[in-house]
PDB file of N, CA and C in Angstrom:
ATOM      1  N   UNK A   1     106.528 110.022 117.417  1.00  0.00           N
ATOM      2  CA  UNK A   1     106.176 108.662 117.087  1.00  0.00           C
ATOM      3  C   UNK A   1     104.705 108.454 117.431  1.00  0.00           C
ATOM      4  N   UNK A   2     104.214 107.592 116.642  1.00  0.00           N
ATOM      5  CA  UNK A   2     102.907 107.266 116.878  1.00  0.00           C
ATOM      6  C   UNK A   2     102.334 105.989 116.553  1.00  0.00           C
ATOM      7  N   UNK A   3     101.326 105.844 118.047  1.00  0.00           N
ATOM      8  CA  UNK A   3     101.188 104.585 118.199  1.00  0.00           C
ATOM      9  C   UNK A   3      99.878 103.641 117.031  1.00  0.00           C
ATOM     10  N   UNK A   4     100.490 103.118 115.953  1.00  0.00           N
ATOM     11  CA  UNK A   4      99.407 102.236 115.323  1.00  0.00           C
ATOM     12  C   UNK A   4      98.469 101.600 115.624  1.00  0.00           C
ATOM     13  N   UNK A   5      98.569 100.926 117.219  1.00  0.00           N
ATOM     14  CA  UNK A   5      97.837  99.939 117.480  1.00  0.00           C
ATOM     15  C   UNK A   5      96.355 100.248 117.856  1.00  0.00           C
ATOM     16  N   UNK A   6      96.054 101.400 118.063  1.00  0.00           N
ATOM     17  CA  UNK A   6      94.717 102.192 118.298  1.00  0.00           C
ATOM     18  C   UNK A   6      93.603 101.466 117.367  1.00  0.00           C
ATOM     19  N   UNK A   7      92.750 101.577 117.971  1.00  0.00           N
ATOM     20  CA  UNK A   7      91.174 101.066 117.279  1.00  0.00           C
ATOM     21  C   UNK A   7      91.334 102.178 116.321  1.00  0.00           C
ATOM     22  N   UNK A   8      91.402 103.284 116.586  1.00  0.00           N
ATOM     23  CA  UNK A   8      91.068 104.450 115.239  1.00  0.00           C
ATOM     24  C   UNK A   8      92.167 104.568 114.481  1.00  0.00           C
ATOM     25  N   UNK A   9      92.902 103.490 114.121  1.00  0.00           N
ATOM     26  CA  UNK A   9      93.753 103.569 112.903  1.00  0.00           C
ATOM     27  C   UNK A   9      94.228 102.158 112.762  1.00  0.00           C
ATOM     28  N   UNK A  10      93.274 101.160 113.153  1.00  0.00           N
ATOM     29  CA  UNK A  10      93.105 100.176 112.428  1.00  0.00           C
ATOM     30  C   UNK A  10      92.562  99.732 111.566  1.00  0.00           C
ATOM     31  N   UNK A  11      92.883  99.269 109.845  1.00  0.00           N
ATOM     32  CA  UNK A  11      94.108  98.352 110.103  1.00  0.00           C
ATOM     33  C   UNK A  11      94.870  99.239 109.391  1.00  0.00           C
ATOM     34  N   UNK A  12      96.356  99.263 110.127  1.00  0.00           N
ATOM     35  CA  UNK A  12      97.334 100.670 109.411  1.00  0.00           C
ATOM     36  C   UNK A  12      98.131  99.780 108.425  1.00  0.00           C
ATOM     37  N   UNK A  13      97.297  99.439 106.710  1.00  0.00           N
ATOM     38  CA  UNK A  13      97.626  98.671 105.886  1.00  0.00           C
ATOM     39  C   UNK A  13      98.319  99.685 105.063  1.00  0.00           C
ATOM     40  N   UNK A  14      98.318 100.850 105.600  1.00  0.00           N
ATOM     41  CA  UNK A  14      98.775 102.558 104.885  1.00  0.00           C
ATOM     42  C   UNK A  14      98.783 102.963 105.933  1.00  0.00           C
ATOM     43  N   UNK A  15     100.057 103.218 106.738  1.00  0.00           N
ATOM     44  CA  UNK A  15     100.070 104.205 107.997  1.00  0.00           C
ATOM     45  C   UNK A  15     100.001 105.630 107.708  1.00  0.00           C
ATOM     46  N   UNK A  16     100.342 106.097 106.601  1.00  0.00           N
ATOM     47  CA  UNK A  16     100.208 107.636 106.441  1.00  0.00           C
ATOM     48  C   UNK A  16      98.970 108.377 105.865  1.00  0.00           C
ATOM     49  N   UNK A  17      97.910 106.799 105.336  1.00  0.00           N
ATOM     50  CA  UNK A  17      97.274 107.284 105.000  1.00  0.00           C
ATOM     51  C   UNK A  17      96.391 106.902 106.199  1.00  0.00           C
ATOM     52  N   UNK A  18      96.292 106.399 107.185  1.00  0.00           N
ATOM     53  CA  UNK A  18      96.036 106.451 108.613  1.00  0.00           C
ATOM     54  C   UNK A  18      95.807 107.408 109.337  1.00  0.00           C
ATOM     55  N   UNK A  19      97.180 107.928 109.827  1.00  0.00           N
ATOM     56  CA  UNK A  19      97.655 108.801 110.714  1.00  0.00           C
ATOM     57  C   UNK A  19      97.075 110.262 109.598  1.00  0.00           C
ATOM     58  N   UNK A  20      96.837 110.354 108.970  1.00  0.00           N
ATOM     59  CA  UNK A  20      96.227 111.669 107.956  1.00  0.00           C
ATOM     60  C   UNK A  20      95.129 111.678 108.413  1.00  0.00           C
ATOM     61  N   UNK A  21      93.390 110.498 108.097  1.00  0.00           N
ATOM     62  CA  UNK A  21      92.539 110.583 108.180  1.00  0.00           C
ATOM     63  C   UNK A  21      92.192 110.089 109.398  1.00  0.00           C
ATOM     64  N   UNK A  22      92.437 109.559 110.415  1.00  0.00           N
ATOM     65  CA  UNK A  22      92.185 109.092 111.670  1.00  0.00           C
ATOM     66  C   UNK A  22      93.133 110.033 113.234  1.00  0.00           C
ATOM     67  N   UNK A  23      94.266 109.698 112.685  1.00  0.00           N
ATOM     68  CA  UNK A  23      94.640 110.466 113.884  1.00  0.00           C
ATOM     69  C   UNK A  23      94.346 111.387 114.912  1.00  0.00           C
ATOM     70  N   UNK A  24      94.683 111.594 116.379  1.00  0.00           N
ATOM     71  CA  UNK A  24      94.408 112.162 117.020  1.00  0.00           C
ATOM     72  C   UNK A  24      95.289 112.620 117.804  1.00  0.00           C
ATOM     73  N   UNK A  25      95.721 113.523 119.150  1.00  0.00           N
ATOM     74  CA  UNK A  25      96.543 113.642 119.785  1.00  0.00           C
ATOM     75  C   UNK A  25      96.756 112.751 120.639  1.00  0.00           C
ATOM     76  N   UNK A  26      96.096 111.605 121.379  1.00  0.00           N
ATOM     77  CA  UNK A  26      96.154 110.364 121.930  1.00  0.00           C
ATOM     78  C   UNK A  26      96.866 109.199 121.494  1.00  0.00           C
ATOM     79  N   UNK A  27      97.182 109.478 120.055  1.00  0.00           N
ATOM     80  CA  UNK A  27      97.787 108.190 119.416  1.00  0.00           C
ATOM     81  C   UNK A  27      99.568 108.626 119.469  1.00  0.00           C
ATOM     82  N   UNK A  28      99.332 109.960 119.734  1.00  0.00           N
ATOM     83  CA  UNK A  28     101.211 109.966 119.645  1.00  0.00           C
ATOM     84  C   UNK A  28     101.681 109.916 120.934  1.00  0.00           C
ATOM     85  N   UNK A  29     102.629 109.075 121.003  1.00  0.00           N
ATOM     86  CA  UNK A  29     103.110 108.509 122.008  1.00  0.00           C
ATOM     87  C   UNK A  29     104.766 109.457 121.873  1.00  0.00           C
ATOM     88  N   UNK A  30     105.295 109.991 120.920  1.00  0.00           N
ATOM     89  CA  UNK A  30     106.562 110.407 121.582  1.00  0.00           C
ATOM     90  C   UNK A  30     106.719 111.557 121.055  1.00  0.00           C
ATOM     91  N   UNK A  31     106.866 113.031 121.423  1.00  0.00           N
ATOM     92  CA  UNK A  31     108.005 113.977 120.655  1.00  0.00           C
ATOM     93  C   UNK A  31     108.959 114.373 120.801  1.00  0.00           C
ATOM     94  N   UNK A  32     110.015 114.534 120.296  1.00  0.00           N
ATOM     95  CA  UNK A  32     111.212 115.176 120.685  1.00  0.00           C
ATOM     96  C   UNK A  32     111.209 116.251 119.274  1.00  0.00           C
ATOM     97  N   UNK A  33     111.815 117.531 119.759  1.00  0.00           N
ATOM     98  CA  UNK A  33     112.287 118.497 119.436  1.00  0.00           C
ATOM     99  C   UNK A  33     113.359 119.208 119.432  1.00  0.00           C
ATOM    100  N   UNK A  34     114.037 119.503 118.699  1.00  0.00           N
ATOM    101  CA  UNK A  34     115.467 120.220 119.148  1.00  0.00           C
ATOM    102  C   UNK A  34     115.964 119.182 120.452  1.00  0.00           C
ATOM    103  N   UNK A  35     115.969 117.614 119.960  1.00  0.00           N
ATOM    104  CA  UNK A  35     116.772 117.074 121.172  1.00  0.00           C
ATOM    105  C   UNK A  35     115.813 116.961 122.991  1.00  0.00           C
ATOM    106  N   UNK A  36     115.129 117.956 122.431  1.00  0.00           N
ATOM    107  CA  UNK A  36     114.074 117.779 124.149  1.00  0.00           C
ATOM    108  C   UNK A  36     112.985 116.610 123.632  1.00  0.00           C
ATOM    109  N   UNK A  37     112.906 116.241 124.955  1.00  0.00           N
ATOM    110  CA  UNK A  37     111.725 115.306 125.185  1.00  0.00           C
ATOM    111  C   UNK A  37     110.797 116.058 125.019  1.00  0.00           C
ATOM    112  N   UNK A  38     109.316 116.404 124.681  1.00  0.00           N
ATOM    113  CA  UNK A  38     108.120 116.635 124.869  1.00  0.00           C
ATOM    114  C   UNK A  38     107.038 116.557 125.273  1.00  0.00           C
ATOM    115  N   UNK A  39     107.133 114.939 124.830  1.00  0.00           N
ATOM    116  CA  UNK A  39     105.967 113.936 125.340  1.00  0.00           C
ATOM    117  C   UNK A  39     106.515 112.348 125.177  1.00  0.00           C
ATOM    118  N   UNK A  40     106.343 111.775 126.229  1.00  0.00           N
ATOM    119  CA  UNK A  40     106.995 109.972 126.263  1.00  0.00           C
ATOM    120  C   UNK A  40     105.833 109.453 126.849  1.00  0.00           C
ATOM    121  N   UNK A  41     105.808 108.281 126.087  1.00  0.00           N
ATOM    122  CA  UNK A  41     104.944 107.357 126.761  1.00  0.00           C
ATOM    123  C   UNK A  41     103.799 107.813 126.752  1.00  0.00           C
ATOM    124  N   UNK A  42     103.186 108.851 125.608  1.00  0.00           N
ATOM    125  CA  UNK A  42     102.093 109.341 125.770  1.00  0.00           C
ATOM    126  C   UNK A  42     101.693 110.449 126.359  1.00  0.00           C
ATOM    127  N   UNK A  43     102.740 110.753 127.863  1.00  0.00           N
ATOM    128  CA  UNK A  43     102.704 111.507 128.470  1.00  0.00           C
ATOM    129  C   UNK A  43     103.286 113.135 128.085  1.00  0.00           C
ATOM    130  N   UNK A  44     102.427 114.188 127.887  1.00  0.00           N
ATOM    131  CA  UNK A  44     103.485 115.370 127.928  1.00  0.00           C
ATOM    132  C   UNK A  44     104.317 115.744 129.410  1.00  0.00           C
ATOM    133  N   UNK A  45     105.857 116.118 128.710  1.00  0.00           N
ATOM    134  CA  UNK A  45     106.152 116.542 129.689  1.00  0.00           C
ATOM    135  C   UNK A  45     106.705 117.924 130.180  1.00  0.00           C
ATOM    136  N   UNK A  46     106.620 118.282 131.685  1.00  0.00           N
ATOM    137  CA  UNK A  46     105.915 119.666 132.372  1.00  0.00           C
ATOM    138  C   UNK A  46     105.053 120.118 131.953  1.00  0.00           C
ATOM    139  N   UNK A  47     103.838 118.929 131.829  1.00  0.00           N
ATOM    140  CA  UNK A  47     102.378 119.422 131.647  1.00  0.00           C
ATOM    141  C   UNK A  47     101.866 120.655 132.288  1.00  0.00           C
ATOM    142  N   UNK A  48     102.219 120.239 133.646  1.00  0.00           N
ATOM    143  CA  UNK A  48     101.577 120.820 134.701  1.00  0.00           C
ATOM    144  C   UNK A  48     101.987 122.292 134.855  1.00  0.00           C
ATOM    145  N   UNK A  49     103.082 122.976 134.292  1.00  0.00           N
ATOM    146  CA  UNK A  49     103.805 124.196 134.392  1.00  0.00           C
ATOM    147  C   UNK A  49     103.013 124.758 132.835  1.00  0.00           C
ATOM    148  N   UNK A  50     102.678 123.979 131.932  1.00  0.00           N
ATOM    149  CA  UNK A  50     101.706 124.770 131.043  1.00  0.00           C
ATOM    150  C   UNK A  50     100.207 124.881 131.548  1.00  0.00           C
ATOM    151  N   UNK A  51      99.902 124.248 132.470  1.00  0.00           N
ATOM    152  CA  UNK A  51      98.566 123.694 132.898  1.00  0.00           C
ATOM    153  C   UNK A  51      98.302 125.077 134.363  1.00  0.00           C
ATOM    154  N   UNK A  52      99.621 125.046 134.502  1.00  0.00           N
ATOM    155  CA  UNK A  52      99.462 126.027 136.050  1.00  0.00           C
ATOM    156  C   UNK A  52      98.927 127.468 135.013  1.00  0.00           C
ATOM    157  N   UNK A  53     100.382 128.314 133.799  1.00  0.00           N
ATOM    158  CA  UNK A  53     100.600 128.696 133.102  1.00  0.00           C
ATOM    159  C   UNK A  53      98.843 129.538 132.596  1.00  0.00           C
ATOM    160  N   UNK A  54      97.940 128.431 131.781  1.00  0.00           N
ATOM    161  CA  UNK A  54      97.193 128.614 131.211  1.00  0.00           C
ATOM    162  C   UNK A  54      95.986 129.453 132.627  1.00  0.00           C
ATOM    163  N   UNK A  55      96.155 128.473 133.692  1.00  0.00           N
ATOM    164  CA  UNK A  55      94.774 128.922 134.683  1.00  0.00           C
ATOM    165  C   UNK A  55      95.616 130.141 135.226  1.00  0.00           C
ATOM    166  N   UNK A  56      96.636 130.810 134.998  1.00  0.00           N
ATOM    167  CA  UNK A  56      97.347 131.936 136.245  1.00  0.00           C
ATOM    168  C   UNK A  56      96.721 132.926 134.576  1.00  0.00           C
ATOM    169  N   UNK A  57      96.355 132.667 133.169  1.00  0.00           N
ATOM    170  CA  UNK A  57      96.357 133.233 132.282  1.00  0.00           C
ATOM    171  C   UNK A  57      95.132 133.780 132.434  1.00  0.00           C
ATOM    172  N   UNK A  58      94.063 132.371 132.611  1.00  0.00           N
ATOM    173  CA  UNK A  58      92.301 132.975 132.628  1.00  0.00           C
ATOM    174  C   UNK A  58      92.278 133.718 134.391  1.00  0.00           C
ATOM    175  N   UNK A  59      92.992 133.171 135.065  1.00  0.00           N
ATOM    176  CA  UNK A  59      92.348 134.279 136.216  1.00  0.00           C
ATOM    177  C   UNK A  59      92.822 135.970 135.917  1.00  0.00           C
ATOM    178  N   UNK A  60      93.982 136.183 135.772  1.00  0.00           N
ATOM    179  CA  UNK A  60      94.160 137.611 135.023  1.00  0.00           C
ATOM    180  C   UNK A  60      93.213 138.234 134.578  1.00  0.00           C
ATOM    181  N   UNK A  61      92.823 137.490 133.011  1.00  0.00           N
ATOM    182  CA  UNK A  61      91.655 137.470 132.205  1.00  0.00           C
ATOM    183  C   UNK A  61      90.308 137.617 132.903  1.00  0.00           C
ATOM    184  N   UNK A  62      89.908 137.198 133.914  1.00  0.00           N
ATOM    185  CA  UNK A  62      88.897 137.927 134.579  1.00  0.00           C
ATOM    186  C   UNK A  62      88.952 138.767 135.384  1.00  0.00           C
ATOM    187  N   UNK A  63      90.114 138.723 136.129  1.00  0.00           N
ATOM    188  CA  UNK A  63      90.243 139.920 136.763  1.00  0.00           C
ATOM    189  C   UNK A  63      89.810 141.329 136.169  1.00  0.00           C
ATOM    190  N   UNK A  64      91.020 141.159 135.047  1.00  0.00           N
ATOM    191  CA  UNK A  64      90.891 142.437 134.301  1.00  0.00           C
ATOM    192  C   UNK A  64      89.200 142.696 134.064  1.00  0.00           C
ATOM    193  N   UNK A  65      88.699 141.789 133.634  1.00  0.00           N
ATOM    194  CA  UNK A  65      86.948 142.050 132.950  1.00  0.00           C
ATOM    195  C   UNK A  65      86.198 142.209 134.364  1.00  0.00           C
ATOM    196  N   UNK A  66      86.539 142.009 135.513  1.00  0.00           N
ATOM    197  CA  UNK A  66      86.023 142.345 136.925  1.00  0.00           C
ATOM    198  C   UNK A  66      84.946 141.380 137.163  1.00  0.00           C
ATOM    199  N   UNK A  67      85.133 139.966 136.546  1.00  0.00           N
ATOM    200  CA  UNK A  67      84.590 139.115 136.369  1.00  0.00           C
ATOM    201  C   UNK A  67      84.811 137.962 137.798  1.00  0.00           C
ATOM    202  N   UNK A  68      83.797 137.444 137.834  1.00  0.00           N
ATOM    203  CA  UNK A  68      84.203 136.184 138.572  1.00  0.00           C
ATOM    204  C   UNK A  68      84.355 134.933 137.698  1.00  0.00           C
ATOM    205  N   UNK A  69      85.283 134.341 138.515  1.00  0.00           N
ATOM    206  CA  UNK A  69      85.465 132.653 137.384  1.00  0.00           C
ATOM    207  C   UNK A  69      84.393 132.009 137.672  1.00  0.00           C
ATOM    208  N   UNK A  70      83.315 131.335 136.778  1.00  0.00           N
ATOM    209  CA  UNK A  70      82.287 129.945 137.334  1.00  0.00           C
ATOM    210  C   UNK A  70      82.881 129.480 138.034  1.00  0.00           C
ATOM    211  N   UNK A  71      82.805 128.956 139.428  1.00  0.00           N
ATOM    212  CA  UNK A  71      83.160 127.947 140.745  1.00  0.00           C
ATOM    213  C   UNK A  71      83.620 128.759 141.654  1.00  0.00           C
ATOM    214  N   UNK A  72      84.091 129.925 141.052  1.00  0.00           N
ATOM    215  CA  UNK A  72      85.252 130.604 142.372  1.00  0.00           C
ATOM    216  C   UNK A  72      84.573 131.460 142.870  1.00  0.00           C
ATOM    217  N   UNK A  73      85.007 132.001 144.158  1.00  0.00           N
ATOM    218  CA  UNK A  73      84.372 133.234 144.826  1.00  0.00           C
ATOM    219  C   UNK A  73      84.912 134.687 143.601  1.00  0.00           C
ATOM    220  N   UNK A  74      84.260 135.407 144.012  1.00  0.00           N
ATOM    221  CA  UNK A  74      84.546 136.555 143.939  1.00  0.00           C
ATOM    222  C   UNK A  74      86.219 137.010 143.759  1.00  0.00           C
ATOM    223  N   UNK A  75      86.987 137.464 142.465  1.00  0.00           N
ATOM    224  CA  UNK A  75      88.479 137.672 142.513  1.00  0.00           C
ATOM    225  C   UNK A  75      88.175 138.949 142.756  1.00  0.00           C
ATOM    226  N   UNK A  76      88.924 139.329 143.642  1.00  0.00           N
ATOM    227  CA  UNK A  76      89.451 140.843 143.703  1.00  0.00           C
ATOM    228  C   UNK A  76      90.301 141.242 142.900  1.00  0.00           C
ATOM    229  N   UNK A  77      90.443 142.576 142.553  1.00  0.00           N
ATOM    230  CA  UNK A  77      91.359 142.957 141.467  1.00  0.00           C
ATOM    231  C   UNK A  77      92.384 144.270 142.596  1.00  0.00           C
TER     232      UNK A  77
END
């Protein structure tokens, strides 16, 4: 579901032709999938387990390249 009331898809006098040329990921407020929640209220949900997910992905990713991350000390491999 997605929320109309946004400045960037006002005035939704054509919501599809709206949500086509304006839309963004901020304006959808709900998904469900196969019955799961996704995202409510705007919010995704177990952000944070894709969010942990992605940074346990790039530290690997430098490891392997024997890289340090910008901000972090030195990873050992």
């Amino acid at each position: 579901m997605i929320r109309l009331g946004h400045a960037n898809l006002l005035p939704a006098t054509d919501p599809a032709a709206a949500i086509v040329a304006n839309a963004h990921a901020g304006n959808v407020d709900t998904v469900v999938v196969a019955g799961r929640v996704l995202k409510e209220g705007g919010v995704l949900k177990g952000g944070e387990t894709v969010f942990e997910q992605a940074a346990a992905s790039r530290d690997r990713l430098f490891r392997a390249a024997g890289l340090s991350r910008p901000g972090a000390a030195r990873l050992s491999g």
